[in-house]
N, C-alpha and C. Protein backbone atom coordinates (compact mmCIF):
# COMPACT_ATOMS: atom_id res chain seq x y z
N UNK A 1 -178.78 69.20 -164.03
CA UNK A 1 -179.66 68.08 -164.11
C UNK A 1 -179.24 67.25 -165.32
N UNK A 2 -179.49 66.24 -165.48
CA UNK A 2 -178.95 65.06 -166.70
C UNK A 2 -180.23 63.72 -166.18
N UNK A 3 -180.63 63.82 -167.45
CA UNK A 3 -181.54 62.86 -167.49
C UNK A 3 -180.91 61.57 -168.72
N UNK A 4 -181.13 60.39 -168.32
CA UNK A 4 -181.17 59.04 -169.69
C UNK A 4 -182.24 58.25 -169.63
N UNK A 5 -182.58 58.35 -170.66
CA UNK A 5 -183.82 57.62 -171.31
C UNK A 5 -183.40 56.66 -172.19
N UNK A 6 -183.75 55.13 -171.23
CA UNK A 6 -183.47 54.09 -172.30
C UNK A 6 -184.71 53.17 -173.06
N UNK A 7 -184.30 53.63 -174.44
CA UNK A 7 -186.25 53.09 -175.06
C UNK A 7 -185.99 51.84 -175.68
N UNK A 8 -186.73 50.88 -176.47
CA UNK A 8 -186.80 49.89 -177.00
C UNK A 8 -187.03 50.33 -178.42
N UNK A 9 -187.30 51.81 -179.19
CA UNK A 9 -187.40 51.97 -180.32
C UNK A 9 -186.90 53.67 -180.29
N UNK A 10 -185.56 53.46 -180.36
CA UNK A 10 -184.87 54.82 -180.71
C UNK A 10 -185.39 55.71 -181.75
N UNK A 11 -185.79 55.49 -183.08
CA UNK A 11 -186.74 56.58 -183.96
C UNK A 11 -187.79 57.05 -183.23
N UNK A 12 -188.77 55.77 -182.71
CA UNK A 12 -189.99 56.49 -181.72
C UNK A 12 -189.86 57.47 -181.03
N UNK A 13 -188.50 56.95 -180.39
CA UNK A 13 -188.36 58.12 -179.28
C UNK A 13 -188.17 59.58 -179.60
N UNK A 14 -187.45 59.75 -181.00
CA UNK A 14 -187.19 60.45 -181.71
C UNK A 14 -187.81 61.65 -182.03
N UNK A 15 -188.99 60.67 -182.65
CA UNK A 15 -190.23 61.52 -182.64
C UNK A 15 -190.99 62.29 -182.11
N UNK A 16 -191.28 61.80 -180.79
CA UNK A 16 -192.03 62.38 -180.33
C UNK A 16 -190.92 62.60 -178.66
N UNK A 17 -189.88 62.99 -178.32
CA UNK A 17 -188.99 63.66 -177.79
C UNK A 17 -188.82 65.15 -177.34
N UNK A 18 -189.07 65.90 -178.61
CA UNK A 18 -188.92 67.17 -178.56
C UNK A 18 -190.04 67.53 -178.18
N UNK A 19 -191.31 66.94 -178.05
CA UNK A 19 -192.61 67.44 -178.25
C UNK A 19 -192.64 67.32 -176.31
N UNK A 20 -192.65 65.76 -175.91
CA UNK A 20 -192.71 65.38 -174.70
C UNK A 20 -191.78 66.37 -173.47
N UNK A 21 -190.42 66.79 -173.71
CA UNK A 21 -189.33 67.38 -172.95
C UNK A 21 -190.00 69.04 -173.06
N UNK A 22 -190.39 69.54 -174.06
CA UNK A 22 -190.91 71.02 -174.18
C UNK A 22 -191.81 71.12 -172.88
N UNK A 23 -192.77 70.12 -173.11
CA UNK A 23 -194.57 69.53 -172.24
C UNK A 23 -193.41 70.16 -170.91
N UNK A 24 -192.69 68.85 -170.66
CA UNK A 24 -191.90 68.87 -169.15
C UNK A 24 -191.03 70.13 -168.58
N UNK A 25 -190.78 70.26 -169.26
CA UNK A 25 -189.65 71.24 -169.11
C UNK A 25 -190.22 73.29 -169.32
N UNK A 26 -191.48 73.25 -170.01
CA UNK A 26 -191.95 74.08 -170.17
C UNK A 26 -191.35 75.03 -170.90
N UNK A 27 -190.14 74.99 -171.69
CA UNK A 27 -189.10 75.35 -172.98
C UNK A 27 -188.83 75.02 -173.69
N UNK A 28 -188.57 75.47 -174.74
CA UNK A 28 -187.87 74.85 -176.07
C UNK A 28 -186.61 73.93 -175.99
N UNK A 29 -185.37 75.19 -175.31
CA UNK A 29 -184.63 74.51 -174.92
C UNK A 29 -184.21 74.10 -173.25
N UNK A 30 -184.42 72.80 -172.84
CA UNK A 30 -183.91 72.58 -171.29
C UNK A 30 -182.54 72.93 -171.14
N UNK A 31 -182.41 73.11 -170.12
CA UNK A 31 -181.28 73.48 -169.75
C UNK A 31 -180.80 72.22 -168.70
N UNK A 32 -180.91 70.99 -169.38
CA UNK A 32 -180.49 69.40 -168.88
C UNK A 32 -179.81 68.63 -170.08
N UNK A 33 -178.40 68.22 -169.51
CA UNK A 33 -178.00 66.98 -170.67
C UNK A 33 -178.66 65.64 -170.36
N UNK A 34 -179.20 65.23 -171.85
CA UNK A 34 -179.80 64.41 -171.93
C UNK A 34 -179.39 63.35 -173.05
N UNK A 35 -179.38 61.73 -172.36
CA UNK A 35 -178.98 60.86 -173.39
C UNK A 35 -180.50 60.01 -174.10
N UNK A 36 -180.33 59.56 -174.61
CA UNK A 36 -180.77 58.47 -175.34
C UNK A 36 -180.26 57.19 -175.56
N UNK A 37 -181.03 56.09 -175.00
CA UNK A 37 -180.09 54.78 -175.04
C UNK A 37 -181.05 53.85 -175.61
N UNK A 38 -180.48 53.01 -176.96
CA UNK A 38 -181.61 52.34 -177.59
C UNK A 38 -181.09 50.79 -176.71
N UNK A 39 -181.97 49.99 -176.48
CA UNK A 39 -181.83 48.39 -175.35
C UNK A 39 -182.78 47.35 -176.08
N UNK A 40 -182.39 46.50 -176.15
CA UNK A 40 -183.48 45.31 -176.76
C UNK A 40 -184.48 44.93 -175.82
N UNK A 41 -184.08 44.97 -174.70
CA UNK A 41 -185.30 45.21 -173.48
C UNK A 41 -185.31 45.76 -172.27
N UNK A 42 -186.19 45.87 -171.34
CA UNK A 42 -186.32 46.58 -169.98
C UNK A 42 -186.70 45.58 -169.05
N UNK A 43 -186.78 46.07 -168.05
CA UNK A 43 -187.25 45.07 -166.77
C UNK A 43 -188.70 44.41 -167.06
N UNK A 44 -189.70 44.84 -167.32
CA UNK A 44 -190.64 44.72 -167.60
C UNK A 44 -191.46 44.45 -168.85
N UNK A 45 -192.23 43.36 -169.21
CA UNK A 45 -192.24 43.24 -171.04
C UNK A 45 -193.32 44.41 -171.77
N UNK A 46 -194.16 45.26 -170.33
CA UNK A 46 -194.63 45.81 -170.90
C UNK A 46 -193.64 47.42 -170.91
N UNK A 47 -193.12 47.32 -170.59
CA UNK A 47 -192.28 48.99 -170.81
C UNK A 47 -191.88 49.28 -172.02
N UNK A 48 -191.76 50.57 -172.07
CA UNK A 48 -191.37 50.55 -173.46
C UNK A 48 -190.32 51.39 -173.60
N UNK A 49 -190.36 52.50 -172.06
CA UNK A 49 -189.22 53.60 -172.02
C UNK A 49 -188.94 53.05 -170.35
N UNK A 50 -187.29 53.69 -170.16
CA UNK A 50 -187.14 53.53 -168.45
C UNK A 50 -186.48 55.49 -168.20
N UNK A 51 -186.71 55.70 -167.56
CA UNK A 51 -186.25 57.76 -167.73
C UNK A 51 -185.52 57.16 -166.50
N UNK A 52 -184.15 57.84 -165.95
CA UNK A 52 -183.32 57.56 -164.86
C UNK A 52 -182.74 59.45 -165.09
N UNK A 53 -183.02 60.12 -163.62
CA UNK A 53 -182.69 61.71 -163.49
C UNK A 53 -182.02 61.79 -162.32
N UNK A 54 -181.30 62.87 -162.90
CA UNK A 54 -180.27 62.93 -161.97
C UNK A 54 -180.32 64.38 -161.35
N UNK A 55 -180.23 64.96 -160.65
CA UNK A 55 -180.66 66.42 -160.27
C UNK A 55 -179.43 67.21 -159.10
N UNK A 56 -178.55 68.09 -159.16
CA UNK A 56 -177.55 68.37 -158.01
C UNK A 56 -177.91 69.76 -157.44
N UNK A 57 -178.08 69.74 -156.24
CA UNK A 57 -178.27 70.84 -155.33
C UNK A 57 -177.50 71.46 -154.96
N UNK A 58 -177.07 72.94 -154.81
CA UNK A 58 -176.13 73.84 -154.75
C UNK A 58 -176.15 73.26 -153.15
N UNK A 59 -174.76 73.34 -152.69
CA UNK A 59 -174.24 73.58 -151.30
C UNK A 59 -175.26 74.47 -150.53
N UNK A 60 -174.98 74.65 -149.11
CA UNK A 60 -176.30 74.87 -148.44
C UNK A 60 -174.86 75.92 -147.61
């Protein structure tokens, strides 16, 4: 799995990151690479984060 999260205030995100992904993920450490992308804006003026996941399913 690989998740990117693009925010409008990279420290914010910072902050409160480790706290939010534990919540989700229900671990300390996920077992997902994950980026961080700081953007001067998003689609929307009220957004403040956009999360884009990516997830691969073993062969069947």
């Amino acid at each position: 799995m690989e998740e990117t999260l693009y925010v409008l205030d990279v420290d914010a995100a910072f902050a409160v990151a480790s706290k939010v992904r534990k919540e989700a993920y229900a671990t300390e450490r996920p077992q997902c690479a994950s980026n961080l992308i700081g953007v001067s804006r998003l689609a929307f003026p009220e957004q403040l984060i956009e999360i884009v996941f990516k997830a691969l399913l073993p062969p069947k």
